[in-house]
C-alpha atoms as a PDB file:
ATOM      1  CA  UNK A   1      72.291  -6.874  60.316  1.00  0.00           C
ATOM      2  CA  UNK A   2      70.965  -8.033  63.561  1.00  0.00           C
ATOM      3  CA  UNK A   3      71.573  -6.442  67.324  1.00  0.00           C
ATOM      4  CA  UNK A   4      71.396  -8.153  70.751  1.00  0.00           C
ATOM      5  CA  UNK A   5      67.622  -7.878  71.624  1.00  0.00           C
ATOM      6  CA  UNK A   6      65.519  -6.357  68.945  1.00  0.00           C
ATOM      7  CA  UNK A   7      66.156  -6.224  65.312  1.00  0.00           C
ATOM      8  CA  UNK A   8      67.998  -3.400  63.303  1.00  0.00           C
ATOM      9  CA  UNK A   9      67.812  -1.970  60.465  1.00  0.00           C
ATOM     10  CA  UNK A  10      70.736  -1.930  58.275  1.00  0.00           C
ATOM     11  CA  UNK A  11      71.903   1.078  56.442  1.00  0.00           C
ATOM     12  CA  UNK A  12      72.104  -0.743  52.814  1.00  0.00           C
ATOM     13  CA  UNK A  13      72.023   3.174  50.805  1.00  0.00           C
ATOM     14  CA  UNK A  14      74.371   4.674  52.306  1.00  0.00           C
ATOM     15  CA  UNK A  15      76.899   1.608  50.954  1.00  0.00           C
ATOM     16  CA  UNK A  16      79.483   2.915  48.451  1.00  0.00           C
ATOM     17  CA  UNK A  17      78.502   0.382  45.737  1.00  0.00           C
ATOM     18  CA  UNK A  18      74.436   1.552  45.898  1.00  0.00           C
ATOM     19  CA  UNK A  19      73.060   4.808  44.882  1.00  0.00           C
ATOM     20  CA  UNK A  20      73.146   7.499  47.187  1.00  0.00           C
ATOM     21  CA  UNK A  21      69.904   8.141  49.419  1.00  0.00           C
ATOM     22  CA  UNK A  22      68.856  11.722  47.718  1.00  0.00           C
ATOM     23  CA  UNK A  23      66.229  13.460  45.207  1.00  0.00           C
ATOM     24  CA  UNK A  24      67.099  11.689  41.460  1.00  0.00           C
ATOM     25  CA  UNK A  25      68.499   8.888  42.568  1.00  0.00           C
ATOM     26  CA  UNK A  26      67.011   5.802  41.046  1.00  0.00           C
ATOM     27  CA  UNK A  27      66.452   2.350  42.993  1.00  0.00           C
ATOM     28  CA  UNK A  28      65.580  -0.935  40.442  1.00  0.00           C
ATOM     29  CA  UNK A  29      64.850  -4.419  40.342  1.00  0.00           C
ATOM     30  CA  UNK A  30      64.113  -7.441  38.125  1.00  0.00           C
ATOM     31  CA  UNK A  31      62.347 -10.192  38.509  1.00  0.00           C
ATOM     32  CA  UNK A  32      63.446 -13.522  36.795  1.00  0.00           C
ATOM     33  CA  UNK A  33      62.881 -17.163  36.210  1.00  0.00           C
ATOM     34  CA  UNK A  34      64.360 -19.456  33.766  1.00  0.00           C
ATOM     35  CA  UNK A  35      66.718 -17.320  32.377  1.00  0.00           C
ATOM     36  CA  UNK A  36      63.476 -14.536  31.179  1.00  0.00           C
ATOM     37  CA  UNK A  37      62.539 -11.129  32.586  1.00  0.00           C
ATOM     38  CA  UNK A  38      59.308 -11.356  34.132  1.00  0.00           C
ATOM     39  CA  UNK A  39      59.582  -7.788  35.890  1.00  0.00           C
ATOM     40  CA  UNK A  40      61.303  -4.651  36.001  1.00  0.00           C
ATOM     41  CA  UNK A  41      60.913  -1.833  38.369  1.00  0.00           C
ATOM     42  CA  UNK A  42      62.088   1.614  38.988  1.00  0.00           C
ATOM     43  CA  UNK A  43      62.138   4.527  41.601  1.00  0.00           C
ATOM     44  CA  UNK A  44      63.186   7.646  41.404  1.00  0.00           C
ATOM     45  CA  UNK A  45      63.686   9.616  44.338  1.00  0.00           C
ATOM     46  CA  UNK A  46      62.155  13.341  44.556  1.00  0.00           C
ATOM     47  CA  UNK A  47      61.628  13.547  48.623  1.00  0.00           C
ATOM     48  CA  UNK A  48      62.020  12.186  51.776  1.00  0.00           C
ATOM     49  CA  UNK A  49      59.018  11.008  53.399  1.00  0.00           C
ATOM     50  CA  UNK A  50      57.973  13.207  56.726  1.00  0.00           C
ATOM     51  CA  UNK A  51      55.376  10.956  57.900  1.00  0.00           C
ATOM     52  CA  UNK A  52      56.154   7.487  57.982  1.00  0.00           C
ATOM     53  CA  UNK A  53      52.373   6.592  59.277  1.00  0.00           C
ATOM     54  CA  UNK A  54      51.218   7.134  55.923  1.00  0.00           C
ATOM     55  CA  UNK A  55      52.902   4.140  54.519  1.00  0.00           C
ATOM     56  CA  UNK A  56      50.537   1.791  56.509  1.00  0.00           C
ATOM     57  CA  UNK A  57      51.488  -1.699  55.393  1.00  0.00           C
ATOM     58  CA  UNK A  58      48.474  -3.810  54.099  1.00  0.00           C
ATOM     59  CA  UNK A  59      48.042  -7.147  55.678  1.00  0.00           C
ATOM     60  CA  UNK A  60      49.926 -10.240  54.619  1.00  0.00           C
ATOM     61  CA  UNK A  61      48.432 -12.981  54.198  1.00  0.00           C
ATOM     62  CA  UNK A  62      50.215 -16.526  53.665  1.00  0.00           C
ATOM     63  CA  UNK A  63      49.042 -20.497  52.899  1.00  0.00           C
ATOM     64  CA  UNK A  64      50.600 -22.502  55.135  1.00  0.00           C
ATOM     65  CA  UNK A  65      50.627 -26.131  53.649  1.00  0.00           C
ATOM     66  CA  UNK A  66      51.787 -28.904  55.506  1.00  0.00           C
ATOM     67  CA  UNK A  67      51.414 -32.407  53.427  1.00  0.00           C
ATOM     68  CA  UNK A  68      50.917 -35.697  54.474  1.00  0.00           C
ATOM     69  CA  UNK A  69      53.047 -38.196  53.319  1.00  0.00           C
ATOM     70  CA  UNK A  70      51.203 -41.669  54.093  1.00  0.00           C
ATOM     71  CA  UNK A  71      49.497 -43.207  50.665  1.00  0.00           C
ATOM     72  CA  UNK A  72      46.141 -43.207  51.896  1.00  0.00           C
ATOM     73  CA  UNK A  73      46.351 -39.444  53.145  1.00  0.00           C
ATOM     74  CA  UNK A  74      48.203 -37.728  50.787  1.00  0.00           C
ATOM     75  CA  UNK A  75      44.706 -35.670  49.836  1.00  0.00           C
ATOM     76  CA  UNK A  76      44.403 -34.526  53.410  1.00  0.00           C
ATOM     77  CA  UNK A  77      47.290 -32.112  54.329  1.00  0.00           C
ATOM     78  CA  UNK A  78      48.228 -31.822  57.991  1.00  0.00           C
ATOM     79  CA  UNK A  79      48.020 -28.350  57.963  1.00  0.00           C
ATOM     80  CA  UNK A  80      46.173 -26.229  54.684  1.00  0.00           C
ATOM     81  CA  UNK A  81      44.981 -23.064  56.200  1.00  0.00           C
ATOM     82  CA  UNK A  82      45.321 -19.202  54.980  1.00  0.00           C
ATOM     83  CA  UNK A  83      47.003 -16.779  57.815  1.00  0.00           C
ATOM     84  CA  UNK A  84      47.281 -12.976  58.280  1.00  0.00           C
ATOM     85  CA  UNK A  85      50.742 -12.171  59.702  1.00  0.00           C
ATOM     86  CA  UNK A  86      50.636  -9.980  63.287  1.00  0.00           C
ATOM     87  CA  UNK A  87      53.282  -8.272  62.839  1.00  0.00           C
ATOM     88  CA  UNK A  88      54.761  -6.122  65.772  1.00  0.00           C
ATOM     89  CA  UNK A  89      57.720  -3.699  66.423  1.00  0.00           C
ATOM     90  CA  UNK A  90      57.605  -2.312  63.062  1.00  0.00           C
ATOM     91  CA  UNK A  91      60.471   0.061  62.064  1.00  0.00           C
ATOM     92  CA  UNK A  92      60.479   1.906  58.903  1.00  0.00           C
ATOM     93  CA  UNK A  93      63.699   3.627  58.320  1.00  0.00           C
ATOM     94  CA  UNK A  94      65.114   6.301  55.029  1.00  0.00           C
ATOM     95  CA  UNK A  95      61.791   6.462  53.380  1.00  0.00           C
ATOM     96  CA  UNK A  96      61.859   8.372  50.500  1.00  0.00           C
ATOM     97  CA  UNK A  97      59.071   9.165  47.887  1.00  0.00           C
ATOM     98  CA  UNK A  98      58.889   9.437  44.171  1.00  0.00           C
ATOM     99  CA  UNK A  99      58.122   8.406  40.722  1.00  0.00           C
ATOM    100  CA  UNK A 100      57.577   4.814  40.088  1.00  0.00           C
ATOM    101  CA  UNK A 101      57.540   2.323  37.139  1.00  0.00           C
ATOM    102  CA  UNK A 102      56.870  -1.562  36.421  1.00  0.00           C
ATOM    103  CA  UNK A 103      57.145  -3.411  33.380  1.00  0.00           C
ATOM    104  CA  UNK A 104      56.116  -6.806  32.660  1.00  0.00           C
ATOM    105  CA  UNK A 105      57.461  -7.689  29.588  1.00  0.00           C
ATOM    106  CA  UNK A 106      56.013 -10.667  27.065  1.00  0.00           C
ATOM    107  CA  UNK A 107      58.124 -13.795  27.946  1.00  0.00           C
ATOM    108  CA  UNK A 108      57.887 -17.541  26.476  1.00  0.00           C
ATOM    109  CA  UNK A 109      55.489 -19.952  28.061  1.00  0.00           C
ATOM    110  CA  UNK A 110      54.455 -17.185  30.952  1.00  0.00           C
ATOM    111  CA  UNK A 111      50.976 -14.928  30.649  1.00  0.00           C
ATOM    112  CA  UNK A 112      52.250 -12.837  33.719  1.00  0.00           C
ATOM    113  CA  UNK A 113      52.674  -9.739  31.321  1.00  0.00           C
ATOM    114  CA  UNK A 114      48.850 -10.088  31.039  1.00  0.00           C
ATOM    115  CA  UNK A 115      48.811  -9.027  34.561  1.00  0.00           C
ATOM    116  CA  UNK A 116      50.886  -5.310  33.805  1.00  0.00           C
ATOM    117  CA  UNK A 117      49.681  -2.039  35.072  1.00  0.00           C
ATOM    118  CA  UNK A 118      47.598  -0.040  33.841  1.00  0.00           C
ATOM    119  CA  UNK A 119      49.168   2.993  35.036  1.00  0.00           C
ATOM    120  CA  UNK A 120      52.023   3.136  37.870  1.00  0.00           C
ATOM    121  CA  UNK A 121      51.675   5.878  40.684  1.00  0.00           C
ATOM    122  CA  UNK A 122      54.489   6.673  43.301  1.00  0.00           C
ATOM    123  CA  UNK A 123      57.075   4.501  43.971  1.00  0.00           C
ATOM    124  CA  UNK A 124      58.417   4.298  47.877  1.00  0.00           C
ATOM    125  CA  UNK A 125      62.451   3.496  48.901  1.00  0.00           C
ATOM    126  CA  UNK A 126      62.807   2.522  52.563  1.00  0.00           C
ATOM    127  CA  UNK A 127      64.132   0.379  55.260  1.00  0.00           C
ATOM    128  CA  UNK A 128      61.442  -1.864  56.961  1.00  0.00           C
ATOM    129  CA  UNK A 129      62.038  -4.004  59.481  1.00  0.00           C
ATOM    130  CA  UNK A 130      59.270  -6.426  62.066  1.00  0.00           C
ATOM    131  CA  UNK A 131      58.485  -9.107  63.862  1.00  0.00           C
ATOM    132  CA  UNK A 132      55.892 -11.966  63.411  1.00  0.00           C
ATOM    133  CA  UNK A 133      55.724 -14.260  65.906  1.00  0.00           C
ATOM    134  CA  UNK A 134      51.839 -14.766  65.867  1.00  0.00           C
ATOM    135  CA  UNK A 135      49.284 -15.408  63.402  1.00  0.00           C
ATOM    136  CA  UNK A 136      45.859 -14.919  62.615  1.00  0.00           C
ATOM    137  CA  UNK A 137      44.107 -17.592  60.965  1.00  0.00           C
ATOM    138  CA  UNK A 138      41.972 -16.673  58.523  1.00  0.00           C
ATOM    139  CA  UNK A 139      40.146 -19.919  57.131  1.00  0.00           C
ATOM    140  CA  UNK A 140      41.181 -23.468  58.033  1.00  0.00           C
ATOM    141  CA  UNK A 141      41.098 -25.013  54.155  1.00  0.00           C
ATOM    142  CA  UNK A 142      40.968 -28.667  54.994  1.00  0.00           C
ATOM    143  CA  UNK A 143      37.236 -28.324  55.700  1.00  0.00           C
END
């Protein structure tokens, strides 16, 4: 959903096919590839955040990768470079708090199931919306 000027954030669980927004509801998602089940998560809702500075988003951090097609330069990418994201006019929207869960279950010809948690803490439900339009650049690869 986008508005005139700024973005918005839509109102996705409060739709009639979604769970409702409340303590005990439960949120999921899967992750797949190839037809397997890499991941599987799950949140259940017990309360609505009150404080929605204490879900202070770590930075993101991206490669940006731009190849060169000639022959002779294909080893020397245009643009190889790691970035942090600036992100500004951050809204975060129907947080709720609760118990969470991931699974990453054994799958053919993948070893991300090595990678599974140890233990899983809370799990977090909301609507966040922001803007990047700058970057940070973190280390310039090509060097």
């Amino acid at each position: 959903m986008a508005k005139f000027g700024g973005p918005a954030v839509p109102n996705s669980a409060n739709a009639k096919a979604g769970p409702t927004l409340g303590a005990g509801s439960k949120f999921a998602g899967s992750l797949t590839s190839a037809g397997q089940r890499l991941a599987e998560a799950v949140v259940t809702l017990r309360e609505p955040v009150t404080n929605v500075s204490l879900l202070k988003q770590n930075p993101v951090v991206n490669l940006l990768h731009t190849p060169r097609l000639a022959a002779d330069k294909q080893d020397r990418p245009a643009i190889h470079e790691l970035v942090e994201n600036i992100p500004r006019d951050v809204k975060i929207e129907q947080a709720w708090i609760g118990e969470g869960s991931l699974t990453l279950p054994v799958c053919r010809a993948e070893e991300l199931s090595d990678l599974g948690p140890v233990r899983c803490g809370k799990g977090i439900r909301a609507s966040m919306a922001y803007v990047v339009d700058d970057l940070k650049t973190l280390k310039d690869l090509r060097r």
